[in-house]
C-alpha atoms as a PDB file:
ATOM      1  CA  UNK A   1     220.929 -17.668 179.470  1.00  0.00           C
ATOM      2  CA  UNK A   2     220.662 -14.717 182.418  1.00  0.00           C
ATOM      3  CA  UNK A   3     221.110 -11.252 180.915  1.00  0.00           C
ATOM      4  CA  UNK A   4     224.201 -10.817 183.079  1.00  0.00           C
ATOM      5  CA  UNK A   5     225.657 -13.833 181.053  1.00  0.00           C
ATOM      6  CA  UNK A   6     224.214 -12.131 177.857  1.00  0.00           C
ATOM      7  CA  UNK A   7     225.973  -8.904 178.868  1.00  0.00           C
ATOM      8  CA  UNK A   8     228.962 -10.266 179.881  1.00  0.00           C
ATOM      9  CA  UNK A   9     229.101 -12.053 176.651  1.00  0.00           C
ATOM     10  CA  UNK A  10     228.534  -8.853 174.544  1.00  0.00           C
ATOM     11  CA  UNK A  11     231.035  -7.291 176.666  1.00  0.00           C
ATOM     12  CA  UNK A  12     233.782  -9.756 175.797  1.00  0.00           C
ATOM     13  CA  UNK A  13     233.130  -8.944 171.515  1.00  0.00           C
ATOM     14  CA  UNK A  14     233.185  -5.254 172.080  1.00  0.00           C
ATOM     15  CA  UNK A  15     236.730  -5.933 174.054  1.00  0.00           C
ATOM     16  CA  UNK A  16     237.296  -8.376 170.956  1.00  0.00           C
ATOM     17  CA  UNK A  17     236.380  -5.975 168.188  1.00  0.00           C
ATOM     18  CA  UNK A  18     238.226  -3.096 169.957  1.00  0.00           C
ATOM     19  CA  UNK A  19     241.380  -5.133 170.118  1.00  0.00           C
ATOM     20  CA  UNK A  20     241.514  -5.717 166.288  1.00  0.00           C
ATOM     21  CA  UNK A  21     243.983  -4.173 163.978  1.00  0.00           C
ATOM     22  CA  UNK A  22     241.788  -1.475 162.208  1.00  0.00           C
ATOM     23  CA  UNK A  23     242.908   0.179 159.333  1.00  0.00           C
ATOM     24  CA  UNK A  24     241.529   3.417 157.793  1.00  0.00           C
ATOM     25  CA  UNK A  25     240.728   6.639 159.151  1.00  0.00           C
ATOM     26  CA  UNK A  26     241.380   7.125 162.889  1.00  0.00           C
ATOM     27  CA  UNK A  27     238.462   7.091 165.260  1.00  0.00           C
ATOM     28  CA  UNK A  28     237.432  10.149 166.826  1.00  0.00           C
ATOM     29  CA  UNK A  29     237.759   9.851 170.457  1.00  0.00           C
ATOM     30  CA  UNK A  30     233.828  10.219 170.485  1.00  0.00           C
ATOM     31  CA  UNK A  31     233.110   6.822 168.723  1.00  0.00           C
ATOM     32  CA  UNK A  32     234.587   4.909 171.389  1.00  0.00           C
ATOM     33  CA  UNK A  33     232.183   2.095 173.332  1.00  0.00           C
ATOM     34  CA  UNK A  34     232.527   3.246 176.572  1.00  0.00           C
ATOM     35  CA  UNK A  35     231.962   1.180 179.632  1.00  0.00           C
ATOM     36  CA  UNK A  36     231.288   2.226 183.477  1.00  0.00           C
ATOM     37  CA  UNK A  37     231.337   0.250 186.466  1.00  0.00           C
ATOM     38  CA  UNK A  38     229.382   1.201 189.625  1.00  0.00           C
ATOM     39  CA  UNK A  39     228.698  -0.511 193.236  1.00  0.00           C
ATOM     40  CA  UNK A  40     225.961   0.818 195.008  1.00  0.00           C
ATOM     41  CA  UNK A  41     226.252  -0.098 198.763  1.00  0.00           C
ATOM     42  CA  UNK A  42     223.383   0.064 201.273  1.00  0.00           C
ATOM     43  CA  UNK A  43     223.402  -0.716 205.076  1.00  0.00           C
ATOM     44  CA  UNK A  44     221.172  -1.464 207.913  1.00  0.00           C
ATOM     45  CA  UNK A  45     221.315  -2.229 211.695  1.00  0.00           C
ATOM     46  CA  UNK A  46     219.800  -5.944 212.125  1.00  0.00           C
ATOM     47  CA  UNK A  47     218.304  -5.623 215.746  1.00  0.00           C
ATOM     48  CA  UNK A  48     218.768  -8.958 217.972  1.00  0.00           C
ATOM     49  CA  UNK A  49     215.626 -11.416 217.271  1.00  0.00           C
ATOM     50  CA  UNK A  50     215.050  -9.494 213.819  1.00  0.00           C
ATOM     51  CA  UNK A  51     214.302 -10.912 210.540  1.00  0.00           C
ATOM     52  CA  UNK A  52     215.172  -7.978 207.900  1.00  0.00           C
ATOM     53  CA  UNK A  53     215.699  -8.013 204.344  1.00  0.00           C
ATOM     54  CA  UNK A  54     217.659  -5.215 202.173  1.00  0.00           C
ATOM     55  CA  UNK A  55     218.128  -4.283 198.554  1.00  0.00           C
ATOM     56  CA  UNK A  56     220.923  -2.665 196.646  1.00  0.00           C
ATOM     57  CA  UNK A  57     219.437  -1.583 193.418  1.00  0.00           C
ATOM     58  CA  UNK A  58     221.302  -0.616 190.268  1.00  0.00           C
ATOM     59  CA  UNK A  59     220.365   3.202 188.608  1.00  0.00           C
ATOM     60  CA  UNK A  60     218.529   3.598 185.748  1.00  0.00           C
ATOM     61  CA  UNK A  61     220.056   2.742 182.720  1.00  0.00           C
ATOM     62  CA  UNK A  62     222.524   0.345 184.043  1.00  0.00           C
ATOM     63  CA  UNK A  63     222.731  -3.647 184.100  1.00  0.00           C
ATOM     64  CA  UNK A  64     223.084  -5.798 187.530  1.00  0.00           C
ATOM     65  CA  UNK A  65     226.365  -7.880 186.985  1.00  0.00           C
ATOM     66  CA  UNK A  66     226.734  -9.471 190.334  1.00  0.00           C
ATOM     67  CA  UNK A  67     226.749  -8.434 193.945  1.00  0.00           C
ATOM     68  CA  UNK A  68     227.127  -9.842 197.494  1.00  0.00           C
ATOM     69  CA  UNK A  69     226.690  -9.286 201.152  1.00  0.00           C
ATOM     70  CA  UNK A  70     228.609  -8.535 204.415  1.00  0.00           C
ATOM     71  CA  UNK A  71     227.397  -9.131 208.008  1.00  0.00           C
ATOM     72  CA  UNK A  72     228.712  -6.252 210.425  1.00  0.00           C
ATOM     73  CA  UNK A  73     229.459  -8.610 212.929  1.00  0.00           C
ATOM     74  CA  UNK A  74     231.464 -12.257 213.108  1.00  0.00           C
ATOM     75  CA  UNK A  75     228.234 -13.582 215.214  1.00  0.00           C
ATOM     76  CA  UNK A  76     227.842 -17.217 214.068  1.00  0.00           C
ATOM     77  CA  UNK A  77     223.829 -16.032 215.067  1.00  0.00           C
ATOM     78  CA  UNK A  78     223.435 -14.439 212.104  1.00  0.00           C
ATOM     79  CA  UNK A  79     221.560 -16.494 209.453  1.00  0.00           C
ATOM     80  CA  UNK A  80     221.530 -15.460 205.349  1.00  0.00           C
ATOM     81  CA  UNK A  81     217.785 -16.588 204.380  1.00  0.00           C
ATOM     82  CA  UNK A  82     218.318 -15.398 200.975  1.00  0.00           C
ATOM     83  CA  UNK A  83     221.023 -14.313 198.789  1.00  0.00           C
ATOM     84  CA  UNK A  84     220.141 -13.437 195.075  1.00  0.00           C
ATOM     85  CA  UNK A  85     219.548 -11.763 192.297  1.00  0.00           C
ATOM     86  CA  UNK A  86     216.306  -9.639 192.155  1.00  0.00           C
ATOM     87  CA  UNK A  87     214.964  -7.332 189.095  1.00  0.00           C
ATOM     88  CA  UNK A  88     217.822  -4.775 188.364  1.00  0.00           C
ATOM     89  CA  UNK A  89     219.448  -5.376 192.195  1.00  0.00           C
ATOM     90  CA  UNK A  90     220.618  -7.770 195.299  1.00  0.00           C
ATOM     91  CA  UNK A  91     218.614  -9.017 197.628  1.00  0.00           C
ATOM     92  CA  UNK A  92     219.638  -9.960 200.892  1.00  0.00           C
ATOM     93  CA  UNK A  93     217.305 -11.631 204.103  1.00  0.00           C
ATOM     94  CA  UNK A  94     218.636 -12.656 207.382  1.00  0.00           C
ATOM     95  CA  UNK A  95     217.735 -13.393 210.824  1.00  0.00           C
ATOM     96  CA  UNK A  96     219.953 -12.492 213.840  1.00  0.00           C
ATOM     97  CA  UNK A  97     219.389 -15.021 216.527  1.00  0.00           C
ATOM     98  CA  UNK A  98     221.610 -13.300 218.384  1.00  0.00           C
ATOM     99  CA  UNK A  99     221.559 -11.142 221.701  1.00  0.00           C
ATOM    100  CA  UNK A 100     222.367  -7.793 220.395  1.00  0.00           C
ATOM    101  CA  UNK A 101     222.600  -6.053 216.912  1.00  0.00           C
ATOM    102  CA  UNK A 102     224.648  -6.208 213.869  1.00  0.00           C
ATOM    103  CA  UNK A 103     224.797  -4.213 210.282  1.00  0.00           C
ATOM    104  CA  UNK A 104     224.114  -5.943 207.302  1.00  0.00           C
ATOM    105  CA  UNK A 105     225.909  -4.589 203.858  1.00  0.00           C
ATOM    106  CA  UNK A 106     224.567  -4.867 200.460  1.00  0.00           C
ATOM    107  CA  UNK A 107     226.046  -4.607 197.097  1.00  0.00           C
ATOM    108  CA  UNK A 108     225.358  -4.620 193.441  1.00  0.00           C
ATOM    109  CA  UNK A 109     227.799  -3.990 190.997  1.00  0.00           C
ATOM    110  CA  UNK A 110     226.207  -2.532 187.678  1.00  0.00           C
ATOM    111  CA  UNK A 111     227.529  -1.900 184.622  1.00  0.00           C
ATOM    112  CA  UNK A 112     226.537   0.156 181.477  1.00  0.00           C
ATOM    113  CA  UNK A 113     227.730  -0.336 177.972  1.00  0.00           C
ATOM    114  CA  UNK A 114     227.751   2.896 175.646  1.00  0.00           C
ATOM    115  CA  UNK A 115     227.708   1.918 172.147  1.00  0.00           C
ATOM    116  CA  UNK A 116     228.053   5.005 169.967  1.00  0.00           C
ATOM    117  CA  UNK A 117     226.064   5.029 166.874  1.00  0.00           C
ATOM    118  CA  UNK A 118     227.703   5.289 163.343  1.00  0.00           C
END
Protein backbone atom coordinates (compact mmCIF):
# COMPACT_ATOMS: atom_id res chain seq x y z
CA UNK A 1 0.00 0.00 0.00
CA UNK A 2 1.64 3.71 -1.02
CA UNK A 3 1.79 6.01 2.01
CA UNK A 4 -0.55 8.39 0.19
CA UNK A 5 -3.13 5.45 0.31
CA UNK A 6 -2.02 4.89 4.01
CA UNK A 7 -2.64 8.59 4.67
CA UNK A 8 -5.58 8.93 2.94
CA UNK A 9 -6.87 6.01 4.80
CA UNK A 10 -5.97 7.47 8.27
CA UNK A 11 -7.47 10.57 7.09
CA UNK A 12 -10.87 9.04 6.43
CA UNK A 13 -10.97 7.51 10.56
CA UNK A 14 -9.96 10.82 11.94
CA UNK A 15 -13.05 12.35 9.69
CA UNK A 16 -14.87 9.09 11.08
CA UNK A 17 -13.99 9.48 14.73
CA UNK A 18 -14.61 13.28 14.57
CA UNK A 19 -18.07 12.72 13.21
CA UNK A 20 -19.17 10.51 16.20
CA UNK A 21 -21.60 11.52 18.82
CA UNK A 22 -19.22 12.19 21.84
CA UNK A 23 -20.47 12.59 25.09
CA UNK A 24 -18.67 14.08 28.14
CA UNK A 25 -16.80 17.10 28.65
CA UNK A 26 -16.49 19.45 25.65
CA UNK A 27 -13.23 19.56 23.76
CA UNK A 28 -11.14 22.46 24.03
CA UNK A 29 -10.74 24.00 20.74
CA UNK A 30 -6.94 23.02 21.13
CA UNK A 31 -7.51 19.18 20.96
CA UNK A 32 -8.82 19.32 17.61
CA UNK A 33 -6.86 17.12 14.66
CA UNK A 34 -6.19 19.68 12.44
CA UNK A 35 -5.53 19.21 8.79
CA UNK A 36 -3.80 21.63 6.06
CA UNK A 37 -3.71 21.41 2.48
CA UNK A 38 -0.94 23.01 0.36
CA UNK A 39 0.04 23.05 -3.57
CA UNK A 40 3.35 24.07 -4.26
CA UNK A 41 3.64 25.15 -7.97
CA UNK A 42 6.93 25.50 -9.88
CA UNK A 43 7.53 26.63 -13.54
CA UNK A 44 10.05 26.59 -16.23
CA UNK A 45 10.54 27.76 -19.88
CA UNK A 46 11.10 24.41 -22.05
CA UNK A 47 13.38 25.86 -24.91
CA UNK A 48 12.56 24.30 -28.54
CA UNK A 49 14.74 20.92 -29.00
CA UNK A 50 15.04 20.71 -25.03
CA UNK A 51 14.67 17.77 -22.89
CA UNK A 52 14.03 19.25 -19.18
CA UNK A 53 12.76 17.75 -16.17
CA UNK A 54 11.16 19.69 -13.00
CA UNK A 55 10.18 18.93 -9.44
CA UNK A 56 7.55 20.30 -7.14
CA UNK A 57 8.53 19.20 -3.73
CA UNK A 58 6.35 19.15 -0.64
CA UNK A 59 7.85 21.21 2.78
CA UNK A 60 9.07 19.61 5.54
CA UNK A 61 6.76 18.00 7.62
CA UNK A 62 4.10 17.46 5.13
CA UNK A 63 2.89 14.27 3.04
CA UNK A 64 2.75 14.21 -1.02
CA UNK A 65 -0.99 13.33 -1.80
CA UNK A 66 -1.03 13.69 -5.51
CA UNK A 67 0.00 16.22 -8.09
CA UNK A 68 0.05 16.84 -11.88
CA UNK A 69 1.39 18.84 -14.71
CA UNK A 70 0.48 21.61 -17.25
CA UNK A 71 2.24 22.38 -20.57
CA UNK A 72 2.26 26.31 -21.26
CA UNK A 73 1.49 25.77 -24.65
CA UNK A 74 -1.29 23.52 -26.78
CA UNK A 75 1.86 22.34 -29.07
CA UNK A 76 1.06 18.69 -29.91
CA UNK A 77 5.36 18.80 -29.93
CA UNK A 78 5.50 18.61 -26.55
CA UNK A 79 6.16 15.07 -25.21
CA UNK A 80 5.57 14.01 -21.16
CA UNK A 81 8.61 11.40 -20.68
CA UNK A 82 7.67 10.97 -17.18
CA UNK A 83 4.93 11.75 -14.91
CA UNK A 84 5.19 10.45 -11.22
CA UNK A 85 5.58 10.35 -7.94
CA UNK A 86 9.15 10.96 -6.55
CA UNK A 87 10.34 10.99 -2.67
CA UNK A 88 8.15 13.70 -0.91
CA UNK A 89 7.29 15.52 -4.61
CA UNK A 90 6.24 15.38 -8.56
CA UNK A 91 8.31 14.77 -11.08
CA UNK A 92 7.81 15.84 -14.42
CA UNK A 93 10.27 15.19 -17.89
CA UNK A 94 9.46 16.31 -21.31
CA UNK A 95 10.86 17.00 -24.59
CA UNK A 96 9.65 19.87 -26.85
CA UNK A 97 10.11 18.85 -30.41
CA UNK A 98 8.86 21.86 -31.27
CA UNK A 99 10.18 25.15 -33.02
CA UNK A 100 9.99 27.57 -30.24
CA UNK A 101 9.47 27.46 -26.38
CA UNK A 102 6.84 26.60 -23.96
CA UNK A 103 6.44 26.63 -19.87
CA UNK A 104 6.00 23.60 -18.15
CA UNK A 105 3.91 23.70 -14.61
CA UNK A 106 4.38 21.46 -11.75
CA UNK A 107 2.32 20.60 -8.81
CA UNK A 108 2.18 18.67 -5.64
CA UNK A 109 -0.48 18.86 -3.36
CA UNK A 110 0.68 17.99 0.32
CA UNK A 111 -1.07 17.53 3.20
CA UNK A 112 -0.28 17.44 7.00
CA UNK A 113 -2.29 15.80 9.69
CA UNK A 114 -1.98 17.39 13.33
CA UNK A 115 -2.94 14.95 15.85
CA UNK A 116 -2.95 16.59 19.27
CA UNK A 117 -1.73 14.52 22.05
CA UNK A 118 -3.97 13.64 25.13
Amino acid sequence: MSKALKLGLTLLSVCALAALPWQGAQADENDVPTLTMQTVLEQIHVDAGAVTSLKATCPSGTHLTGGGYAVGSQSSEVYVLQNLENQNGWRVDVINRGNGGTWLYVKAVCMNLVIPAS
